[in-house]
N, C-alpha and C. Protein backbone atom coordinates (compact mmCIF):
# COMPACT_ATOMS: atom_id res chain seq x y z
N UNK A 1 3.72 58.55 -34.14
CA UNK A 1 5.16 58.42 -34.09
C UNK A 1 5.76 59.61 -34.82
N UNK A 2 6.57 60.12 -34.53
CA UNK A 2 7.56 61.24 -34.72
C UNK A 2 7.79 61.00 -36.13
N UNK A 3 7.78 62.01 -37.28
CA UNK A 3 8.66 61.73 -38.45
C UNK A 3 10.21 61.28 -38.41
N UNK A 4 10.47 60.52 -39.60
CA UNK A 4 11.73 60.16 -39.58
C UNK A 4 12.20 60.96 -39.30
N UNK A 5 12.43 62.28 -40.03
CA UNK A 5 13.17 63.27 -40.58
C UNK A 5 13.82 63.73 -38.41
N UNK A 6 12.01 64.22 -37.48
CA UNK A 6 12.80 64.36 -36.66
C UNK A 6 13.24 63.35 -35.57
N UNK A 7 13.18 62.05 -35.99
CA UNK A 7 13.83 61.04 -35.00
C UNK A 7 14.94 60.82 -34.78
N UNK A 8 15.95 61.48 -36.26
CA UNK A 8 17.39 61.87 -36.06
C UNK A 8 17.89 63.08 -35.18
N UNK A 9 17.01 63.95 -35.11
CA UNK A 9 17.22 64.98 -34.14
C UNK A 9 17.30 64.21 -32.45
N UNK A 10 16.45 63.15 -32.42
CA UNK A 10 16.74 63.32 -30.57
C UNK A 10 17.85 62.68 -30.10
N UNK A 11 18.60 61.78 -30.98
CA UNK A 11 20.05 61.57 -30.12
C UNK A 11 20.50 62.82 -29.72
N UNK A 12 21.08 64.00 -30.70
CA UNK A 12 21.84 64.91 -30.06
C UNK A 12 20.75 65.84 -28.93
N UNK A 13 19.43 65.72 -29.10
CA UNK A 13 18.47 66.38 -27.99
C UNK A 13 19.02 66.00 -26.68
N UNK A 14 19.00 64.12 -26.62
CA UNK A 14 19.19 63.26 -25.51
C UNK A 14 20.60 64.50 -24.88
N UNK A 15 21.40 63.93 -25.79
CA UNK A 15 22.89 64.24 -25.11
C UNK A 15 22.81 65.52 -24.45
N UNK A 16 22.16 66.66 -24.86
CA UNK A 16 21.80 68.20 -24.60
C UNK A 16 21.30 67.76 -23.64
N UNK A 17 20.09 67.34 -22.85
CA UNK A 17 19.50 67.03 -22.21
C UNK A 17 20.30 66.51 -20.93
N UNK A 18 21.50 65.74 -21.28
CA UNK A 18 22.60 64.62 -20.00
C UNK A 18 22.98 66.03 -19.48
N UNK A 19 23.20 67.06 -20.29
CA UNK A 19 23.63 68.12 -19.72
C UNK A 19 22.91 69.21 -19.19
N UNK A 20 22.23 68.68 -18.92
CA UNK A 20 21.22 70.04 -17.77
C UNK A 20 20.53 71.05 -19.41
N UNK A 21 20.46 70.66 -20.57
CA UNK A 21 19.91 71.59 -21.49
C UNK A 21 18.14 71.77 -21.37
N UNK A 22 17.78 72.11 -20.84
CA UNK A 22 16.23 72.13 -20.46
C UNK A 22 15.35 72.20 -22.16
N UNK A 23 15.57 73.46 -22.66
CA UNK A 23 15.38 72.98 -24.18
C UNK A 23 15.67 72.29 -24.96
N UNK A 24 16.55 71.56 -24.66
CA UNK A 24 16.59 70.17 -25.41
C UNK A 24 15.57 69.06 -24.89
N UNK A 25 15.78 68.68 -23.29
CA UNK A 25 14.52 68.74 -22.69
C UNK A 25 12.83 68.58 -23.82
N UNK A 26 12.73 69.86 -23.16
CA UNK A 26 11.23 70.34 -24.10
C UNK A 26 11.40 69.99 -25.15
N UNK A 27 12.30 70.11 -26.52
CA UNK A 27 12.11 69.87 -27.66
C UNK A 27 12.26 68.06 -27.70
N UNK A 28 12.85 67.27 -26.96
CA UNK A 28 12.15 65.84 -26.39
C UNK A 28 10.81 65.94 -26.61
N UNK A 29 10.16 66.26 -25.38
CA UNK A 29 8.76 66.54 -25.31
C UNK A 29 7.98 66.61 -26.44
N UNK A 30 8.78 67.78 -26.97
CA UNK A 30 7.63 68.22 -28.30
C UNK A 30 7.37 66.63 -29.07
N UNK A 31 8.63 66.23 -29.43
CA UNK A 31 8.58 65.15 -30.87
C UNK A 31 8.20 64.09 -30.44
N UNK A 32 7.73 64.09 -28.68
CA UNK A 32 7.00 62.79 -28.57
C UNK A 32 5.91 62.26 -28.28
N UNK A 33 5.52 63.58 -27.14
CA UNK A 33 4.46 63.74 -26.40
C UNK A 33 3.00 63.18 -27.14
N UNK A 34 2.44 63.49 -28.49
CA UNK A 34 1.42 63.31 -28.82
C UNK A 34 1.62 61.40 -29.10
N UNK A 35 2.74 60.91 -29.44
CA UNK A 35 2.61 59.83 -29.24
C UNK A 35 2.59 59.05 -27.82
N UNK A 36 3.26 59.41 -27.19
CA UNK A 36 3.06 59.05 -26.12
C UNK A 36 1.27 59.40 -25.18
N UNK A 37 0.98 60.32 -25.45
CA UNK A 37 -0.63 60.62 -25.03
C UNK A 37 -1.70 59.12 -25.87
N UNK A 38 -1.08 59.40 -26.65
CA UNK A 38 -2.18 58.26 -28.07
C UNK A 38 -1.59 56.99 -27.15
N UNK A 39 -0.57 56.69 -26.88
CA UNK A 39 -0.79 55.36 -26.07
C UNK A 39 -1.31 55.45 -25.01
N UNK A 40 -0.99 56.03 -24.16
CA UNK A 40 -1.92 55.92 -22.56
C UNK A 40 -3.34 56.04 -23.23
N UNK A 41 -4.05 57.58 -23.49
CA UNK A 41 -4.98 57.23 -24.35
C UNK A 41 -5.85 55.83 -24.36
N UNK A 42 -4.82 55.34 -25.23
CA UNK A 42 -5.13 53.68 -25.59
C UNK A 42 -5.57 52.64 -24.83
N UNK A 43 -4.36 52.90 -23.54
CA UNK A 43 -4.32 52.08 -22.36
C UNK A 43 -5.36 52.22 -21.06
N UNK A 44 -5.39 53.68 -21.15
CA UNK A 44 -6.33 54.06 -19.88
C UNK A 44 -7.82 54.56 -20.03
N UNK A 45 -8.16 54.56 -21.76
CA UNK A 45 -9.22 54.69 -22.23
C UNK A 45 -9.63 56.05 -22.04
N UNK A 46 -9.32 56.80 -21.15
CA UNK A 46 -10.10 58.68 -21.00
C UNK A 46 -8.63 59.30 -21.02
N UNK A 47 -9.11 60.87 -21.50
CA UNK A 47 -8.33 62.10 -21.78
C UNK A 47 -7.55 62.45 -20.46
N UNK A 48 -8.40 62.34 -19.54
CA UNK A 48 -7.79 63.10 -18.25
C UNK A 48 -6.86 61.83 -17.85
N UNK A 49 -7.51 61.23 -17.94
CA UNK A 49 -5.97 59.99 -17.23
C UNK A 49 -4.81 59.75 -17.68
N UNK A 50 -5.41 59.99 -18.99
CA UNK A 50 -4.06 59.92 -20.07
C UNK A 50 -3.32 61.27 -20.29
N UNK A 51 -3.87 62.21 -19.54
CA UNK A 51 -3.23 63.77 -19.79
C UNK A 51 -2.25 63.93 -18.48
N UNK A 52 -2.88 63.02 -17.33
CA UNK A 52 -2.16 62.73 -15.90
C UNK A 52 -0.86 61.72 -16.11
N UNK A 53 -1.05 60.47 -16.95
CA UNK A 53 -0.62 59.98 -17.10
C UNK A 53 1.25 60.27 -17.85
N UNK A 54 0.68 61.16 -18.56
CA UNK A 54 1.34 61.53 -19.86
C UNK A 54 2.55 62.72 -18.96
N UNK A 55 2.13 63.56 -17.96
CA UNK A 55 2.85 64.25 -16.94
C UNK A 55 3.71 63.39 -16.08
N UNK A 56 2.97 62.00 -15.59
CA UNK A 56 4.12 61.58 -14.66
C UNK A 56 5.35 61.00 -15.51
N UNK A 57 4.88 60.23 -16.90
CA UNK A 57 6.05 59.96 -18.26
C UNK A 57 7.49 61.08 -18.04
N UNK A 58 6.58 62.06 -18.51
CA UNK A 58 7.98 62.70 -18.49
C UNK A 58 8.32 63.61 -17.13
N UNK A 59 7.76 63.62 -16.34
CA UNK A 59 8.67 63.88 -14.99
C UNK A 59 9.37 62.53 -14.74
N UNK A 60 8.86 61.70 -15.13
CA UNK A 60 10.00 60.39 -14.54
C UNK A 60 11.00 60.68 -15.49
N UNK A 61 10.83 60.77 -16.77
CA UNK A 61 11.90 60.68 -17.76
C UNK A 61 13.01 61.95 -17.69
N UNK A 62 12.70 62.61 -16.87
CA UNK A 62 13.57 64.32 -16.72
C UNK A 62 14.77 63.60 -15.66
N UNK A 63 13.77 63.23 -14.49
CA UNK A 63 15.09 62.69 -13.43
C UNK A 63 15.51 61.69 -13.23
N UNK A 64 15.41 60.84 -14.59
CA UNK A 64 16.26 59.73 -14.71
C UNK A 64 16.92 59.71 -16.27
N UNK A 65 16.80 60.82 -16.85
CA UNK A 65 17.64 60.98 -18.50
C UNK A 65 18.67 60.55 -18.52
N UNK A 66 19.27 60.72 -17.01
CA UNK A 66 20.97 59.79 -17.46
C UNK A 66 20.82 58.63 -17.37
N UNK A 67 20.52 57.96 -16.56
CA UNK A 67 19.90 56.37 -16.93
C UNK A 67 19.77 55.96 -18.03
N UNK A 68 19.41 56.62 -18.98
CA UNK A 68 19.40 55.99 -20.75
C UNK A 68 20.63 56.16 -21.16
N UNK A 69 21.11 54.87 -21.38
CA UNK A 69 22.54 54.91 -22.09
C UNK A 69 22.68 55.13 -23.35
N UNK A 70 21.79 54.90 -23.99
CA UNK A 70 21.72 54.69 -25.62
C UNK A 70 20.62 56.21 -25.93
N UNK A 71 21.52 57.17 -26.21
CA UNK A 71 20.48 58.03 -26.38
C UNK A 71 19.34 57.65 -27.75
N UNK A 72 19.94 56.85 -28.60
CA UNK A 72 19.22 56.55 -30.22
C UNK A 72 17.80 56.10 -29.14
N UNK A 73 17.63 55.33 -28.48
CA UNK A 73 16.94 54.07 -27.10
C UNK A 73 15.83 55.30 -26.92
N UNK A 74 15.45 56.72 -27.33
CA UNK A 74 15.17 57.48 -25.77
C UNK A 74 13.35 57.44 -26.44
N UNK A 75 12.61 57.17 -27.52
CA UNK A 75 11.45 57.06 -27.56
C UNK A 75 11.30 55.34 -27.11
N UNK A 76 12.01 54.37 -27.36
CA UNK A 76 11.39 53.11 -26.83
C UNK A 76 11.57 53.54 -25.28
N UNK A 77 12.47 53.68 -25.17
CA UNK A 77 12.49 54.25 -23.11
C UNK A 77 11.59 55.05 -22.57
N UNK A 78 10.66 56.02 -23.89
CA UNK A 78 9.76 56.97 -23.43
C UNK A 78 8.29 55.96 -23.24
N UNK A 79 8.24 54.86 -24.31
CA UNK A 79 7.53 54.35 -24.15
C UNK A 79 7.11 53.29 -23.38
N UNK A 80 8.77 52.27 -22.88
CA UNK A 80 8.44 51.77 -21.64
C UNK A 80 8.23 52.06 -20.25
N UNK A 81 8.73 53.38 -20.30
CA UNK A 81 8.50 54.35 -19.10
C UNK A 81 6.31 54.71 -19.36
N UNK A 82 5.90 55.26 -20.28
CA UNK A 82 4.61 54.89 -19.94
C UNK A 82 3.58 53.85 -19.74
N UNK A 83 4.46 52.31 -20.37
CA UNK A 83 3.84 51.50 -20.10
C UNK A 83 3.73 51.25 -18.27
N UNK A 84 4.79 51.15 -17.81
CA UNK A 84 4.46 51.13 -16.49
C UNK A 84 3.88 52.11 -16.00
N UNK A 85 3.81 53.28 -16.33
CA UNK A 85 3.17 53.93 -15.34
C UNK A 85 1.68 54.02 -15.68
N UNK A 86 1.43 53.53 -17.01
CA UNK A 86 0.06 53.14 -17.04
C UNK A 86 -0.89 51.07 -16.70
N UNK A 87 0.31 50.76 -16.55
CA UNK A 87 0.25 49.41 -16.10
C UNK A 87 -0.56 50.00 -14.33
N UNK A 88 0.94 50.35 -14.01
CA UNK A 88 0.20 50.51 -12.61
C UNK A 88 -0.90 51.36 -12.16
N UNK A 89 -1.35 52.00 -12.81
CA UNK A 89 -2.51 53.15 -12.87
C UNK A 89 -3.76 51.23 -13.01
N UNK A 90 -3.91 51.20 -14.10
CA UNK A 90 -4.70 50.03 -14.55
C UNK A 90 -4.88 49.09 -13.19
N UNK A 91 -3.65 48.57 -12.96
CA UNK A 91 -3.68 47.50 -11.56
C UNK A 91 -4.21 48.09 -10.15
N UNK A 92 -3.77 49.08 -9.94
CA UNK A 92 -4.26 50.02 -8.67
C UNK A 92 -5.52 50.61 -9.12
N UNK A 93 -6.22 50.81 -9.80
CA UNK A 93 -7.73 50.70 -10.13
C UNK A 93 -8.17 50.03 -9.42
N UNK A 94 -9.48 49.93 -10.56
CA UNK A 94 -10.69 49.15 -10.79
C UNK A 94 -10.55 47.57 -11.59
N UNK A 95 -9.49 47.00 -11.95
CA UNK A 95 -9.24 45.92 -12.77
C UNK A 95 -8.46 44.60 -12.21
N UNK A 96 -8.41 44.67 -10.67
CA UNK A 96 -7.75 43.61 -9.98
C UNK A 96 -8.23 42.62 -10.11
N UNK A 97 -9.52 42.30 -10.41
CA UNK A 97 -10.33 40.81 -10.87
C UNK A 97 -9.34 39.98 -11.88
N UNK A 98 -8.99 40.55 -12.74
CA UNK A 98 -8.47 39.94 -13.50
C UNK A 98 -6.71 39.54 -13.47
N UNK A 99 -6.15 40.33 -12.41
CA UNK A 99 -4.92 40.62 -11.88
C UNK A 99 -4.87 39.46 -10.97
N UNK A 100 -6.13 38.93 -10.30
CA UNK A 100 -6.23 38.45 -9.32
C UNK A 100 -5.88 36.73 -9.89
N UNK A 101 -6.20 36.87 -10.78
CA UNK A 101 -5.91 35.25 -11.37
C UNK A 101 -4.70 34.97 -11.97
N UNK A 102 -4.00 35.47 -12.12
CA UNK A 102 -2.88 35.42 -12.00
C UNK A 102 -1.59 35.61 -10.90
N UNK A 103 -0.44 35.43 -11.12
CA UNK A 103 0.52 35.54 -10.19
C UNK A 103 1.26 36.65 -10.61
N UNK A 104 1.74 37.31 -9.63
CA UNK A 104 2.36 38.43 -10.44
C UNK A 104 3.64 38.23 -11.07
N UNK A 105 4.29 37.23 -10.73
CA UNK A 105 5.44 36.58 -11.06
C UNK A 105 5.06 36.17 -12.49
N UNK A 106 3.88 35.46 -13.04
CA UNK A 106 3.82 35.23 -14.10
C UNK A 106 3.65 35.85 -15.43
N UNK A 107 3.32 37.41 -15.06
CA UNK A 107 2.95 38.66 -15.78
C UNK A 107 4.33 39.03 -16.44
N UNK A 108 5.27 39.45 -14.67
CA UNK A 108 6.38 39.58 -14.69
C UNK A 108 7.18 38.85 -15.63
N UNK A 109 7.79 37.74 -15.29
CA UNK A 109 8.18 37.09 -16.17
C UNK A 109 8.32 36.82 -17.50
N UNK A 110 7.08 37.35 -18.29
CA UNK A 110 7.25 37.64 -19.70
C UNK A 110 7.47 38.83 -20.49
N UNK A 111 8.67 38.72 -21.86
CA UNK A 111 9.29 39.58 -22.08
C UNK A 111 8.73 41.02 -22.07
N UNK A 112 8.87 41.90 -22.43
CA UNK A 112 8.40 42.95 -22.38
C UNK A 112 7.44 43.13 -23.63
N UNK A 113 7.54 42.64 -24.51
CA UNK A 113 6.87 43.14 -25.43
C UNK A 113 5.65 42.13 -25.39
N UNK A 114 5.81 40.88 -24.97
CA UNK A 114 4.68 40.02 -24.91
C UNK A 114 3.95 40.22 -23.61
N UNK A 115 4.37 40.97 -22.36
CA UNK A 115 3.56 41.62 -21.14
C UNK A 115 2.84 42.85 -21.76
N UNK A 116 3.07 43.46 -22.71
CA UNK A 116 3.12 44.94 -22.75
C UNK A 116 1.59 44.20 -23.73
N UNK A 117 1.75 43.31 -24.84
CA UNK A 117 0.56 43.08 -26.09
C UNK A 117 -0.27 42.14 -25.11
N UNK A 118 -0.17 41.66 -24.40
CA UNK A 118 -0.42 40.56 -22.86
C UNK A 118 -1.99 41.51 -22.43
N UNK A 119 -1.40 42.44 -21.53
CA UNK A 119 -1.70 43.40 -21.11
C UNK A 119 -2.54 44.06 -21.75
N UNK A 120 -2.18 44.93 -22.82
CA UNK A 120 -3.43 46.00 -23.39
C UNK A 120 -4.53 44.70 -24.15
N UNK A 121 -3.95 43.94 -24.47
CA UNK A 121 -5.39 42.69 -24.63
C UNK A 121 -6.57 42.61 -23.90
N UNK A 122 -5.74 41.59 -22.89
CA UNK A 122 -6.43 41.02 -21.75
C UNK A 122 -7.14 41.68 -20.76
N UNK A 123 -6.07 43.00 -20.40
CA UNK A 123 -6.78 43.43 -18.81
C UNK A 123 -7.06 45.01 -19.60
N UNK A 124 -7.00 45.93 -20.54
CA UNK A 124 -7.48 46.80 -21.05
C UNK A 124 -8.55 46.35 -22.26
N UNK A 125 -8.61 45.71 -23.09
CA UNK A 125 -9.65 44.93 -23.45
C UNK A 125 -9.66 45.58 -24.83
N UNK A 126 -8.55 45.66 -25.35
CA UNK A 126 -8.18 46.46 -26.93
C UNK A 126 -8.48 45.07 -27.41
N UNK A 127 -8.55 45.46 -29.10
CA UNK A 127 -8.40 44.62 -29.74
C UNK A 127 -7.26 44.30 -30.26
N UNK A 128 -6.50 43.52 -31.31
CA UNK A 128 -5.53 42.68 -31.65
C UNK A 128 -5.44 44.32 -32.61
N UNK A 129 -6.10 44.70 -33.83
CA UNK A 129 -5.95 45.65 -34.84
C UNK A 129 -5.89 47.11 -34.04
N UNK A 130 -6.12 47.23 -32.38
CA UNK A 130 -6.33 48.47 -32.02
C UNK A 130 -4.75 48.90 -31.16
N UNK A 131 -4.38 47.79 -30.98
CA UNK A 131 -3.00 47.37 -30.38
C UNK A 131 -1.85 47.56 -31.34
N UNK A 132 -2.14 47.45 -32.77
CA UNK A 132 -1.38 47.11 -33.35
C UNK A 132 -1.19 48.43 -34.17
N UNK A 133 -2.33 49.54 -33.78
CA UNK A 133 -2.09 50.48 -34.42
C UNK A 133 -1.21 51.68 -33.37
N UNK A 134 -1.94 50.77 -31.84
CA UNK A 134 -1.13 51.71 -30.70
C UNK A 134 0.21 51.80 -30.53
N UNK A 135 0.67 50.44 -31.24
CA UNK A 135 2.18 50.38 -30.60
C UNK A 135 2.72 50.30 -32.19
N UNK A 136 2.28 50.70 -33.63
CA UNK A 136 2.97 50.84 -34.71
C UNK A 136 3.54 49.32 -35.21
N UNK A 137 2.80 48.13 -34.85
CA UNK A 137 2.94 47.04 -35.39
C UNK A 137 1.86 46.75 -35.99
N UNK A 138 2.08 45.31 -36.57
CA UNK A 138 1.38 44.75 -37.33
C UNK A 138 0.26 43.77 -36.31
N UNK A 139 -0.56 43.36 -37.00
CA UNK A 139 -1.75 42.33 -36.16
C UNK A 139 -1.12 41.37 -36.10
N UNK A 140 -0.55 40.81 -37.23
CA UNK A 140 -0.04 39.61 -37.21
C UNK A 140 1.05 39.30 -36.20
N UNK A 141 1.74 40.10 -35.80
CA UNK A 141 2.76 40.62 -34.74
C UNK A 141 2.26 39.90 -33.01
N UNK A 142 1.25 41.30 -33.46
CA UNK A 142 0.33 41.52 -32.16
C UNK A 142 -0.48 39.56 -31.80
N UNK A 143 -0.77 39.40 -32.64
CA UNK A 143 -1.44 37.72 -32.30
C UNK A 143 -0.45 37.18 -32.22
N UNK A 144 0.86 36.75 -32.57
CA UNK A 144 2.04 36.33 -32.51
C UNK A 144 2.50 36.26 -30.97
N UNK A 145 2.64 37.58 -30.72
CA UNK A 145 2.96 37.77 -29.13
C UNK A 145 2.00 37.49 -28.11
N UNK A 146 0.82 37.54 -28.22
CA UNK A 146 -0.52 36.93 -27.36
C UNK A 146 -0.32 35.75 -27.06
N UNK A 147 -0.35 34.80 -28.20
CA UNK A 147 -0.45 33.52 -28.35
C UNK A 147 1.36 32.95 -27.72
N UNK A 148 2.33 33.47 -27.93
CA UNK A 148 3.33 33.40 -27.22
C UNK A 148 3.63 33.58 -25.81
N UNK A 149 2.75 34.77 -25.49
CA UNK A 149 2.65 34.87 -24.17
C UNK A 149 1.67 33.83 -23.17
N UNK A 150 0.63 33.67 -23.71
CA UNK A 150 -0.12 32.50 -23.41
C UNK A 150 0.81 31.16 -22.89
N UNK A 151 1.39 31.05 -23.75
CA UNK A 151 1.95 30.04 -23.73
C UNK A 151 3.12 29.56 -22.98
N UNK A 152 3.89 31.11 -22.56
CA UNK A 152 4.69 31.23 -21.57
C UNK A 152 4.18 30.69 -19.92
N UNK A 153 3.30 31.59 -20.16
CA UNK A 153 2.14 31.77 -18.70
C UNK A 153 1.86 30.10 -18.77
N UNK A 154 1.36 29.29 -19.69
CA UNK A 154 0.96 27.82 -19.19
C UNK A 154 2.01 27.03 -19.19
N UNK A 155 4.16 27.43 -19.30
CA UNK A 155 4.69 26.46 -18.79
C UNK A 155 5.38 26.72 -17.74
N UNK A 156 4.62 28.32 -17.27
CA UNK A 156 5.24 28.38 -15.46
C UNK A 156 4.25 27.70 -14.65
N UNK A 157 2.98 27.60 -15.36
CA UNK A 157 1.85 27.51 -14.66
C UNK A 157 2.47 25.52 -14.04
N UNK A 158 2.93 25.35 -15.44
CA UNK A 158 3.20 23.69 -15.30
C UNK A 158 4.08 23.39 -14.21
N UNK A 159 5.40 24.57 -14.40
CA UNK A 159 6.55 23.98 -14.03
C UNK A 159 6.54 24.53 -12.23
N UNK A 160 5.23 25.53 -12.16
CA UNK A 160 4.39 25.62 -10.68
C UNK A 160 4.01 24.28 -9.91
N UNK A 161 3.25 23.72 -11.13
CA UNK A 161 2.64 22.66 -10.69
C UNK A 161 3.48 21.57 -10.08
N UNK A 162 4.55 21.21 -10.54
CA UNK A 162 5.21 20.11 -10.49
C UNK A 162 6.15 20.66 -9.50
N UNK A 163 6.17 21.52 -9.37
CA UNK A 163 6.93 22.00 -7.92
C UNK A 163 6.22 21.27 -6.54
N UNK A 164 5.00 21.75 -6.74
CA UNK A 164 4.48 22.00 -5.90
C UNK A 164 3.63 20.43 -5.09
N UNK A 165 4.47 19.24 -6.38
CA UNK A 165 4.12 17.68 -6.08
C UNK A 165 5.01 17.03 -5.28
């Protein structure tokens, strides 16, 4: 994660950036990129995927910068922008077995942060302390949201069921 000192710098980067500033741009890049690599990294387990990975991040994030309203927002946005694009890297693999038992609606459905600790758990196969160092939380956090998410997933699973009587 970026030092404090320059995390106050990227609001006015962002705003440079709404305006066609290409070096503001890049200096984005700079203060984030190695965090953002250390998560895919994390997620996709090898260098090259995560070096591929880490390119489509911020080409998505170039032609959609105005889309972020909240420039303070623009590293959590950097980072939900790689979760999906390493979500779907993961699912369009080799790892549909486990995709397969589920609904996608039910993945969907849970908040982001409990899909996101859901996810690098279950179908990347981190641990609770390896998660917790990826995404700058705590374990206790990280089991918090597992066990929450779990639990989400078994009262659609229910409220499936009873539909479906």
């Amino acid at each position: 994660m970026p030092a404090k000192k320059d995390l106050s710098k990227i609001p006015a980067l962002v705003l440079g950036a709404w305006n066609d500033d290409i070096e503001c741009f890049s200096a984005l890049y700079l203060l984030t990129v190695d965090d953002t690599y250390n998560y895919c990294r994390h997620i996709l387990g090898d260098d090259r995927s995560a070096s591929f990975a880490v390119c489509d991040v911020y080409t998505t994030a170039l032609k959609n910068i105005l889309k972020l309203k909240d420039p303070s927002l623009f590293t959590s946005w950097i980072r939900r922008i790689a979760f999906d694009i390493c979500y779907e890297k993961v699912i369009t693999d080799s790892r549909t077995d486990l995709y397969s038992l589920l609904h996608p609606e039910e993945l969907e459905s849970l908040p982001f942060s409990e899909k996101q600790i859901f996810f690098l758990h279950d179908f990347v196969g981190l641990q609770e302390k390896d998660i917790a160092n990826a995404l700058h939380i705590t374990k206790k956090h990280v089991e918090k949201c597992l066990a929450s998410s779990r639990e989400h997933i078994l009262e659609l699973r229910k409220l499936q069921g009873s539909d479906s009587l």
